[in-house]
Protein backbone atom coordinates (compact mmCIF):
# COMPACT_ATOMS: atom_id res chain seq x y z
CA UNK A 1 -11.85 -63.91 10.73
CA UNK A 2 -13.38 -61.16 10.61
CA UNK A 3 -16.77 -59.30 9.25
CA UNK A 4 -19.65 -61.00 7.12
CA UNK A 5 -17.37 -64.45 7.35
CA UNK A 6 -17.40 -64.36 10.58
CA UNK A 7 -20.57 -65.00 10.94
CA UNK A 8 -20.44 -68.20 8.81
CA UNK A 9 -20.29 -71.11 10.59
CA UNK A 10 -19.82 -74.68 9.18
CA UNK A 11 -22.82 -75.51 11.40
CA UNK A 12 -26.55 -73.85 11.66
CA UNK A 13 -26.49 -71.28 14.09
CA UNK A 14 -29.50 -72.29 15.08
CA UNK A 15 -29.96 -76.32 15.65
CA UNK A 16 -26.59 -76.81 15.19
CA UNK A 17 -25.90 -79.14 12.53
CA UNK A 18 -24.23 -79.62 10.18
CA UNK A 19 -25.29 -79.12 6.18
CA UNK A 20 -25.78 -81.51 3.42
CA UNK A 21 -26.70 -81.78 -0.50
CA UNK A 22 -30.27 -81.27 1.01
CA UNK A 23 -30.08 -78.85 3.89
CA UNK A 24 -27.71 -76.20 2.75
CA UNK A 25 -26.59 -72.57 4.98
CA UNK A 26 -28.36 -69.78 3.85
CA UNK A 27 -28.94 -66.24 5.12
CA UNK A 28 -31.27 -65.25 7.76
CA UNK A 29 -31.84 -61.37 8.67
CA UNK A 30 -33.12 -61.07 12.04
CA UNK A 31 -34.39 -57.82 11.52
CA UNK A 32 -35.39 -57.89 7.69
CA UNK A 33 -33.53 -57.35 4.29
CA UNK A 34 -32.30 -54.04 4.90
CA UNK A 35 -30.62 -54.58 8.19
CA UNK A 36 -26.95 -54.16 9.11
CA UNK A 37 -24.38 -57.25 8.23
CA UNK A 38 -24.35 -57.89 11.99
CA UNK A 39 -27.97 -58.70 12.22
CA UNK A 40 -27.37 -61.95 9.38
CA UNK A 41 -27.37 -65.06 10.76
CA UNK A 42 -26.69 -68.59 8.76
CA UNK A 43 -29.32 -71.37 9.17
CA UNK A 44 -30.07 -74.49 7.70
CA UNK A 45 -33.20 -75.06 5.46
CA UNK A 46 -35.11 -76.93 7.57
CA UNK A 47 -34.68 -74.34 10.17
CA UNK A 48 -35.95 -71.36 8.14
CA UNK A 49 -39.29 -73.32 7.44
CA UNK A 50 -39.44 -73.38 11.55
CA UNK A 51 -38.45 -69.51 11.95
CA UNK A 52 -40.96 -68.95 8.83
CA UNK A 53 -43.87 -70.74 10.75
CA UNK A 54 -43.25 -69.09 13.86
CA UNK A 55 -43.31 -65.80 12.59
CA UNK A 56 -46.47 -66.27 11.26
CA UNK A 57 -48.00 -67.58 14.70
CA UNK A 58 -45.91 -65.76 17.35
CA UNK A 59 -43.74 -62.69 16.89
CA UNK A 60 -42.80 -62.92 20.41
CA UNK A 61 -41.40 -66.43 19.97
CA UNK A 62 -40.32 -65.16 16.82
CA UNK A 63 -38.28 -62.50 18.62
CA UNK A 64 -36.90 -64.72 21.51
CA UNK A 65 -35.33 -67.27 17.96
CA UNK A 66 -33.96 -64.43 16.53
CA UNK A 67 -32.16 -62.75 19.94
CA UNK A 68 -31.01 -66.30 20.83
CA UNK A 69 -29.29 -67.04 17.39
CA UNK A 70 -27.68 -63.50 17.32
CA UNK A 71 -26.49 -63.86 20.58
CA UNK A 72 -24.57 -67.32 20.02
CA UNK A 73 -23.01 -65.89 17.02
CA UNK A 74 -21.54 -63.07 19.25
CA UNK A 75 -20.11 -65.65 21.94
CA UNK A 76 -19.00 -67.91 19.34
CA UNK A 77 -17.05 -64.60 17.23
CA UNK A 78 -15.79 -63.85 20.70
CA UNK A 79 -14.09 -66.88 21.51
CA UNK A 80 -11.95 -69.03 19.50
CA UNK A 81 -12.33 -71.45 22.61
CA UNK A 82 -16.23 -71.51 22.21
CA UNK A 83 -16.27 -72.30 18.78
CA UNK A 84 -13.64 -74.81 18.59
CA UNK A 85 -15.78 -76.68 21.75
CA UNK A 86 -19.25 -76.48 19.48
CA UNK A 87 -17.30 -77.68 16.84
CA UNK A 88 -16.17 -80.54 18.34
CA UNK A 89 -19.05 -81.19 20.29
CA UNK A 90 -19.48 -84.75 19.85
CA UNK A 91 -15.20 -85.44 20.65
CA UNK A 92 -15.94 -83.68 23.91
CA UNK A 93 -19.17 -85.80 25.16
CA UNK A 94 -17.74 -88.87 24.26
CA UNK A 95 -14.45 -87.91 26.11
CA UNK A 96 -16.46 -87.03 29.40
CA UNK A 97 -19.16 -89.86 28.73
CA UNK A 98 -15.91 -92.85 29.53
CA UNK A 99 -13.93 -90.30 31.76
CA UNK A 100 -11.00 -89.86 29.39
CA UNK A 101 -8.08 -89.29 31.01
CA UNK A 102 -5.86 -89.38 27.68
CA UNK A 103 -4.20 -86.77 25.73
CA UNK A 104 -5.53 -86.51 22.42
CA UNK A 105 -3.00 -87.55 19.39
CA UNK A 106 -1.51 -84.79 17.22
CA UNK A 107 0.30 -85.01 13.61
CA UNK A 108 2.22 -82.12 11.57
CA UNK A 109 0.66 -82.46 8.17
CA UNK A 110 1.55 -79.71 4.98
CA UNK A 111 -1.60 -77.82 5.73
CA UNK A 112 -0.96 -77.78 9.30
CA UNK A 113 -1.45 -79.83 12.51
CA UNK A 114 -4.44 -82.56 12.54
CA UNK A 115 -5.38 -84.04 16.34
CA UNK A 116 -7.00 -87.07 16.65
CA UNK A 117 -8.92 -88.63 19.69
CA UNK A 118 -10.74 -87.31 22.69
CA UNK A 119 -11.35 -83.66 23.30
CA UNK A 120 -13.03 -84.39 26.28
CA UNK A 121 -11.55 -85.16 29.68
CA UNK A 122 -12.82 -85.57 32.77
CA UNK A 123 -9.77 -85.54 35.92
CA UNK A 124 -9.04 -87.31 39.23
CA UNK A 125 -11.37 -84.68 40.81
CA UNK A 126 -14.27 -85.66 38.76
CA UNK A 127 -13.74 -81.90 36.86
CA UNK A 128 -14.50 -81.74 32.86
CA UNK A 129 -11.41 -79.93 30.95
CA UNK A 130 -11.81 -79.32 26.98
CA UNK A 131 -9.25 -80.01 24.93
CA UNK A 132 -8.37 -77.00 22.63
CA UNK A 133 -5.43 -75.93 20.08
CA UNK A 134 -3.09 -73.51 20.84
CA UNK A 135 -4.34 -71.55 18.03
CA UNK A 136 -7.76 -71.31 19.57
CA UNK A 137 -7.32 -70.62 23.22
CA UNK A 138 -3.93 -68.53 23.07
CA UNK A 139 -5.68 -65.35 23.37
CA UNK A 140 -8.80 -66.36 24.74
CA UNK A 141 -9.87 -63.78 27.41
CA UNK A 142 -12.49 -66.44 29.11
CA UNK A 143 -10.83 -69.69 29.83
CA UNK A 144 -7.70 -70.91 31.56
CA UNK A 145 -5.10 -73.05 29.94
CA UNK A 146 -3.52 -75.90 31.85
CA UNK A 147 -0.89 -78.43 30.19
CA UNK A 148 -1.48 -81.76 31.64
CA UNK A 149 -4.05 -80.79 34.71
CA UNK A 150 -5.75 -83.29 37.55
CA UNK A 151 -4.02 -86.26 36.07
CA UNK A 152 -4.64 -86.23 32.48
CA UNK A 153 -2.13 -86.81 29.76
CA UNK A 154 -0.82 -84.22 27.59
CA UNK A 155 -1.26 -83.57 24.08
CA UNK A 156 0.57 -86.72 21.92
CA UNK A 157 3.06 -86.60 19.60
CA UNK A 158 5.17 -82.83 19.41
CA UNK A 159 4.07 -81.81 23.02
CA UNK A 160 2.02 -79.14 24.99
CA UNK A 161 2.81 -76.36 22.41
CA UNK A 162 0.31 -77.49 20.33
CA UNK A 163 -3.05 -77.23 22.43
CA UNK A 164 -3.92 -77.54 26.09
CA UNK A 165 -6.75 -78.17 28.41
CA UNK A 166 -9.04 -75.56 29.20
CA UNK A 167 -11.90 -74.49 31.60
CA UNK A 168 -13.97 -71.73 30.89
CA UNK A 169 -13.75 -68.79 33.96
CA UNK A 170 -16.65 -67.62 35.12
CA UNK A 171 -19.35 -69.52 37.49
CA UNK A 172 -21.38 -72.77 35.70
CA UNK A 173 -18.93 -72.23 32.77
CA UNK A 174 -19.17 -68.51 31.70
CA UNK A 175 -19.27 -68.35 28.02
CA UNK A 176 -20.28 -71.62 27.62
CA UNK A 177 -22.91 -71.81 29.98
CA UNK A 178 -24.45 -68.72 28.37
CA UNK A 179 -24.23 -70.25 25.22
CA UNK A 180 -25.79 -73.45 26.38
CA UNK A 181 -28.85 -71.11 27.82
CA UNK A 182 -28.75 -68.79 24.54
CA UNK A 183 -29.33 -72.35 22.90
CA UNK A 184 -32.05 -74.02 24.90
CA UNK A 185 -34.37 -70.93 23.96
CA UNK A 186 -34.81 -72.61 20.47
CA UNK A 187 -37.90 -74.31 20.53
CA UNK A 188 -38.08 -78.04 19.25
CA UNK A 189 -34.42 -78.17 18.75
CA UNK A 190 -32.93 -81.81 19.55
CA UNK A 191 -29.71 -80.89 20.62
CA UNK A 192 -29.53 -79.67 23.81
CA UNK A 193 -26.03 -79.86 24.81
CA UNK A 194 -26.47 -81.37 27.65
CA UNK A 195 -23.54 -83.55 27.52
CA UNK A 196 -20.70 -80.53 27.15
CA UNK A 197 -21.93 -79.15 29.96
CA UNK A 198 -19.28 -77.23 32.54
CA UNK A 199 -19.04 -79.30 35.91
């Protein structure tokens, strides 16, 4: 992926979920209609009403939205890893919520491989691991790949090729941490993240 698409998430950049009939993507420019490609960001409607209103009340805060949301679009461009976590999101908090210790399920279908289950696990030294395709984290530059680490099960069904269990380098979680704190600058968004948190 590369250029304008890659910018296009199948989430707002900004709260982080996911559109509908009603709340549709659209184009935000961070720095006005005339700015470079790299300065578009894709946010739900009822997100541009809140960026609209706090323009009008608070171009610092206004700012701060704007630097956050560019700044999560360059982590998650960066890392397949990243954005296949986000993604995901909810897989991965309920996997760490009941300690999963399971591999999730995988089956070869015409369009490619489809995993099922958990993509959340949490090992026999109380350490969180993300599940991610091989696809994903095969050239990932922040995160280390482990087949079947601190007792959890391996990926089902045609074996480790397909995906592995990953931690993200870097103290408190590196990229994701970052992204987590990028996030968090949004005011009155719901979703924290809380519950992906690096251990």
């Amino acid at each position: 992926m590369s250029g304008f698409d890659a910018r296009r998430f199948g989430f707002c950049i900004r709260c982080l979920e996911y559109p509908n009939a009603r709340n549709i993507l659209t184009e935000h420019h961070t720095e006005g209609r005339a700015t470079h490609r790299n300065q578009v960001v894709f946010i739900c409607n009822g997100c541009h009403v809140e960026i609209n209103r706090i323009e009008s009340q608070d171009k610092s805060a206004y700012d701060s939205e704007n630097a956050a949301m560019l700044d999560k679009t360059r982590m998650l461009i960066s890392s397949r890893s990243l954005r296949f976590v986000i993604e995901h999101r909810d897989r991965v908090a309920d996997g760490f919520a009941i300690r999963n210790r399971n591999g999730p399920g995988v089956q070869v279908r015409p369009k490619g491989m489809e995993f099922s289950g958990l993509f959340g696990a949490v090992g026999t030294t109380g350490r969180r691991y993300y599940f991610v395709p091989v696809s994903s984290n095969s050239d990932d530059k922040v995160v280390d790949v482990y087949d079947t680490p601190d007792g959890i099960g391996g990926v089902g069904g045609i074996g480790t090729a397909t995906g592995g269990w990953i931690r993200f380098r870097g103290e408190g979680g590196g990229i994701l941490a970052s992204f987590i704190r990028a996030h968090r600058k949004h005011a009155g968004v719901a979703e924290q993240l809380d519950a992906i948190e690096h251990d």
